[in-house]
Protein backbone atom coordinates (compact mmCIF):
# COMPACT_ATOMS: atom_id res chain seq x y z
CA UNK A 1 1.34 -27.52 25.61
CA UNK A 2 0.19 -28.35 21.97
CA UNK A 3 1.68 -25.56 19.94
CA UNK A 4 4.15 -22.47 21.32
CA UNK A 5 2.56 -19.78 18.97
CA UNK A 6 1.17 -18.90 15.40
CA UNK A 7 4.03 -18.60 12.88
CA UNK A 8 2.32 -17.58 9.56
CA UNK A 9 -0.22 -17.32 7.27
CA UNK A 10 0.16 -18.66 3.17
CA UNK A 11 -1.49 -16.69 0.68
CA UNK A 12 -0.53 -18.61 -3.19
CA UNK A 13 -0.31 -15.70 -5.23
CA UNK A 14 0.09 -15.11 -9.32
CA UNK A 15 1.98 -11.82 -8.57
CA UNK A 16 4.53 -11.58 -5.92
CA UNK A 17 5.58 -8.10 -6.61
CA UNK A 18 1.94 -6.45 -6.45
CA UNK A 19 1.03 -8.54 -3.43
CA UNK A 20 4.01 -7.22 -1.75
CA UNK A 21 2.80 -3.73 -2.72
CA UNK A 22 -0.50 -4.61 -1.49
CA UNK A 23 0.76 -5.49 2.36
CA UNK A 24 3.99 -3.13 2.42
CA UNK A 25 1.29 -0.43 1.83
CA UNK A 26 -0.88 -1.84 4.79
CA UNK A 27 2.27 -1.68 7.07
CA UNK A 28 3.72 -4.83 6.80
CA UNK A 29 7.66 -5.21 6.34
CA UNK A 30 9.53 -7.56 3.88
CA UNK A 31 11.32 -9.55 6.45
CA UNK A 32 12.77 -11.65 3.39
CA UNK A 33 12.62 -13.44 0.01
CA UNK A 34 14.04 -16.73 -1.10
CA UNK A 35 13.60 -19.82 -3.43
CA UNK A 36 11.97 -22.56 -1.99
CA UNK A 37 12.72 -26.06 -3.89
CA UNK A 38 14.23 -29.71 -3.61
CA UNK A 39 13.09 -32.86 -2.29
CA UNK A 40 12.14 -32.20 1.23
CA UNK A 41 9.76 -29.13 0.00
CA UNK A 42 8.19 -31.92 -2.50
CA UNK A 43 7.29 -34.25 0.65
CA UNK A 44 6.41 -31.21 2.76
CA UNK A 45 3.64 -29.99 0.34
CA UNK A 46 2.63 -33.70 -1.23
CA UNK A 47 3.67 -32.09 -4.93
CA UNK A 48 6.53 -32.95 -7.39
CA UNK A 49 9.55 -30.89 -8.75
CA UNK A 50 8.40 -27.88 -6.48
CA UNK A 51 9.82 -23.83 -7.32
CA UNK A 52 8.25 -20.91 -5.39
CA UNK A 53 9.44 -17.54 -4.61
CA UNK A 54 8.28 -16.60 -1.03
CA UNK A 55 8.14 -12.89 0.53
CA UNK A 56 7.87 -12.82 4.00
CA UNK A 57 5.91 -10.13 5.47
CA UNK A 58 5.92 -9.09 9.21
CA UNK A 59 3.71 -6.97 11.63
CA UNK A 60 5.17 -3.40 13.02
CA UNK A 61 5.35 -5.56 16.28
CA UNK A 62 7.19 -8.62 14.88
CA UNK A 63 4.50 -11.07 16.01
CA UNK A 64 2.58 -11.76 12.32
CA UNK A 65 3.70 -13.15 9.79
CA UNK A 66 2.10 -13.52 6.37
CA UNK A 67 4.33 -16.13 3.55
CA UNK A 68 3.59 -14.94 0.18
CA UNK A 69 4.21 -17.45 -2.41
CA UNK A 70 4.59 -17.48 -6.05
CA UNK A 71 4.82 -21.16 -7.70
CA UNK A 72 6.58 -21.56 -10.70
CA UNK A 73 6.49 -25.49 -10.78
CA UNK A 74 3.75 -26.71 -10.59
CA UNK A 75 1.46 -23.70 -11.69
CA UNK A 76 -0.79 -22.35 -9.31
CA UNK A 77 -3.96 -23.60 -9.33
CA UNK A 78 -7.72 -21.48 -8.88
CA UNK A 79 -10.37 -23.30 -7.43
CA UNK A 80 -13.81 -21.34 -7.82
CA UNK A 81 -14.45 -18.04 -8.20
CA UNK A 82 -11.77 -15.42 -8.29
CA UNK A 83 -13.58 -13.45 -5.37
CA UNK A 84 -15.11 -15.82 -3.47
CA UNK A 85 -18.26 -14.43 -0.75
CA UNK A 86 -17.17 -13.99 2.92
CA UNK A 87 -19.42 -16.90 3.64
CA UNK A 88 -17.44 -19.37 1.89
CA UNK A 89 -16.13 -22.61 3.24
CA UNK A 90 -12.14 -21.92 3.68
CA UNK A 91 -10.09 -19.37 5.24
CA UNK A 92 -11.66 -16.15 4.40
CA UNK A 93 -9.52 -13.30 5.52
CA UNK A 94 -6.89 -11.87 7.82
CA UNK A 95 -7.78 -9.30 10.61
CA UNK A 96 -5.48 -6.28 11.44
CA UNK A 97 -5.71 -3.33 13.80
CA UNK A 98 -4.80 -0.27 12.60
CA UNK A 99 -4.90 3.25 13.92
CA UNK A 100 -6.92 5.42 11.56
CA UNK A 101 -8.95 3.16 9.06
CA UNK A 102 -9.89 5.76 7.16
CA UNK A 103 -6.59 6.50 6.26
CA UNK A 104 -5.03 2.89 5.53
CA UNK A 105 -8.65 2.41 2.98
CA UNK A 106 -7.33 5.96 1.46
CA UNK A 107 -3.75 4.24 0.81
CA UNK A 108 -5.12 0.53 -0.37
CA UNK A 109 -7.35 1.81 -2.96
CA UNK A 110 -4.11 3.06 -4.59
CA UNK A 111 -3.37 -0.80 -4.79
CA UNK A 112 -6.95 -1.64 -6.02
CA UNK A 113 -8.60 -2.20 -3.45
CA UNK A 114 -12.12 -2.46 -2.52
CA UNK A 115 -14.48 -2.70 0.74
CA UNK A 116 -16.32 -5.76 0.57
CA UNK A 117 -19.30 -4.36 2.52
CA UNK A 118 -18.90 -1.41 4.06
CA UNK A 119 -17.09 0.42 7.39
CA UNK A 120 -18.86 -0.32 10.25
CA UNK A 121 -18.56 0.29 14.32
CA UNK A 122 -18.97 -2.12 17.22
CA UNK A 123 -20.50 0.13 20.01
CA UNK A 124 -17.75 3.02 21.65
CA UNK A 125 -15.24 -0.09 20.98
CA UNK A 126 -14.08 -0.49 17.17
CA UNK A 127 -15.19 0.36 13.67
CA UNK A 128 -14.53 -2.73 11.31
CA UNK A 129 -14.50 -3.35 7.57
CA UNK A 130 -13.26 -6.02 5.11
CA UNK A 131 -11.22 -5.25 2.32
CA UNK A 132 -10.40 -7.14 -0.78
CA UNK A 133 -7.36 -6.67 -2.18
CA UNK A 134 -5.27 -8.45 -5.31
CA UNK A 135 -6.18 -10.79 -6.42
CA UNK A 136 -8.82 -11.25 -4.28
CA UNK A 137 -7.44 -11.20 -0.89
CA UNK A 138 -9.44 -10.25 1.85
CA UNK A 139 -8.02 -8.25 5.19
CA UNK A 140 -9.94 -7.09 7.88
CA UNK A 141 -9.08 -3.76 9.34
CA UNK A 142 -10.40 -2.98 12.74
CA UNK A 143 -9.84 0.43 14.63
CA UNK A 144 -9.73 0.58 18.12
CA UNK A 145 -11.69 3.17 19.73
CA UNK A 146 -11.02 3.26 23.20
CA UNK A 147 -7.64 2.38 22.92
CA UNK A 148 -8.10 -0.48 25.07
CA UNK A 149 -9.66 -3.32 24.15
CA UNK A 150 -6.44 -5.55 22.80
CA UNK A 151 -8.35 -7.47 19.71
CA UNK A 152 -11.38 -6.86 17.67
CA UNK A 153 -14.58 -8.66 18.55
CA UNK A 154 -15.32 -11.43 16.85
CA UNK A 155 -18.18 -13.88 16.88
CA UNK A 156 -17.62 -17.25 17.57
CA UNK A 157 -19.34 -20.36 17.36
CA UNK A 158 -17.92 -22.81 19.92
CA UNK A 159 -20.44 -25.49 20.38
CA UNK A 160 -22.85 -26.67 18.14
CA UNK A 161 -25.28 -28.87 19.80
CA UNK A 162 -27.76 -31.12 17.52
CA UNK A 163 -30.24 -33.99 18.14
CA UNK A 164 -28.29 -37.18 17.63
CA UNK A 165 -25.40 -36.14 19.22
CA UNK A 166 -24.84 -38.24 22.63
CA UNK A 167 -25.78 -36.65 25.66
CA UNK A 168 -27.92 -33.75 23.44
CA UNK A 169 -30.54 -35.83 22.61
CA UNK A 170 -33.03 -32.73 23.83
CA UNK A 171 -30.65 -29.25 22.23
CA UNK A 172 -30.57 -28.08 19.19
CA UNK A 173 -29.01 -25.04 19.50
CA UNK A 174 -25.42 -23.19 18.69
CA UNK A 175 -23.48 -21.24 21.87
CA UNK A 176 -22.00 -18.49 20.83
CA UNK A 177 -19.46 -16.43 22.40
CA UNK A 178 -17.45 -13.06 22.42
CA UNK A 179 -13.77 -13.33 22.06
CA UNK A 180 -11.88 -10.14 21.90
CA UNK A 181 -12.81 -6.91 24.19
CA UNK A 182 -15.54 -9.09 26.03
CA UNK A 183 -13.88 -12.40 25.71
CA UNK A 184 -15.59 -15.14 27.27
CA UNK A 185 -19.11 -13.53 27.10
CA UNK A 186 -21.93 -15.77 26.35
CA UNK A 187 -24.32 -13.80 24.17
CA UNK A 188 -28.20 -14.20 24.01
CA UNK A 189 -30.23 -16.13 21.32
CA UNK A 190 -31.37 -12.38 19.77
CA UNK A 191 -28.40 -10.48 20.97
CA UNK A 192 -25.90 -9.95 17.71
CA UNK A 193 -22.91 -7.50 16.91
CA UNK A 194 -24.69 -4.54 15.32
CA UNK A 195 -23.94 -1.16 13.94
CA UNK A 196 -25.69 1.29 15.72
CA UNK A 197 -24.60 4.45 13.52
């Protein structure tokens, strides 16, 4: 087996305390704080002299993690645009299922946050949103509907076949496939997740 299970998630962050806010408020719990620094953290990370606070949060059910850090040396760095698009190259945001989204949006815009689109539903099975959050983090929320679905659906693009590629001399097409509630399912060239309400 290649890897036992997902530990965490980094998000650099210029203020610890309101990011903590920000995911305590979601329903995350502080599972701890420390220093991290010295020589081994230098070769871990590829930077010199290395100080950052970390807060680690955990899910209700003790299976997520997300590491919030705070560098003090060296100083953070921004690359871009303070709120990058959804489409950007990069790790874009972090899903969670919650019971009443309506009521967790009520209790982040307290924190300042902000739907990046809007709240919408998948079929009988979930309604779904995006959120952005400080400094412009962005969580997914996804409600579960039926109560039994296990994951939100999420579209996935598994293989990507071009001309030029051996053995696909004749495709030029991307598969695309359900994981989540339908996981698995192979989904037609005009089929898409839509929001019927």
């Amino acid at each position: 087996m290649a890897i036992k299970q997902m530990d965490n998630v980094l998000i650099v962050v210029e203020d610890l305390e309101t990011a903590k806010a920000f995911f305590t408020e979601l329903g995350m719990q502080l599972e701890g704080e420390t220093r991290v620094e010295g020589e081994w953290a230098d070769r871990v990370v590829g930077l010199k002299n290395v100080q950052s606070d970390i807060a680690m949060m955990r899910t209700p059910d003790g299976h997520g993690h997300v590491e919030l850090s705070k560098f003090i040396t060296p100083e953070a760095t921004r690359d871009g645009s303070e709120e990058p698009a959804v489409n950007t190259l990069g790790i874009r945001r972090i899903m969670f299922t919650v019971d009443d989204i309506d009521e967790v949006l009520d209790r982040l815009r307290s924190h300042g946050a902000e739907l990046v689109g809007e709240v919408a539903q998948y079929e009988d099975v979930y309604r779904l949103c995006f959120v952005r959050g400080p400094e412009g983090i962005i969580v997914g929320l996804a409600e579960d509907l039926d109560g039994a679905s296990g994951s939100p659906p999420t579209l996935l693009a598994v293989i990507v076949l071009s001309p030029g590629v051996p053995g696909n001399q004749d495709q030029s097409e991307t598969e695309r496939f359900v994981v989540g509630p339908n996981r698995g399912r192979r989904l037609s060239r005009d089929e898409s997740f839509r929001n019927p309400g």
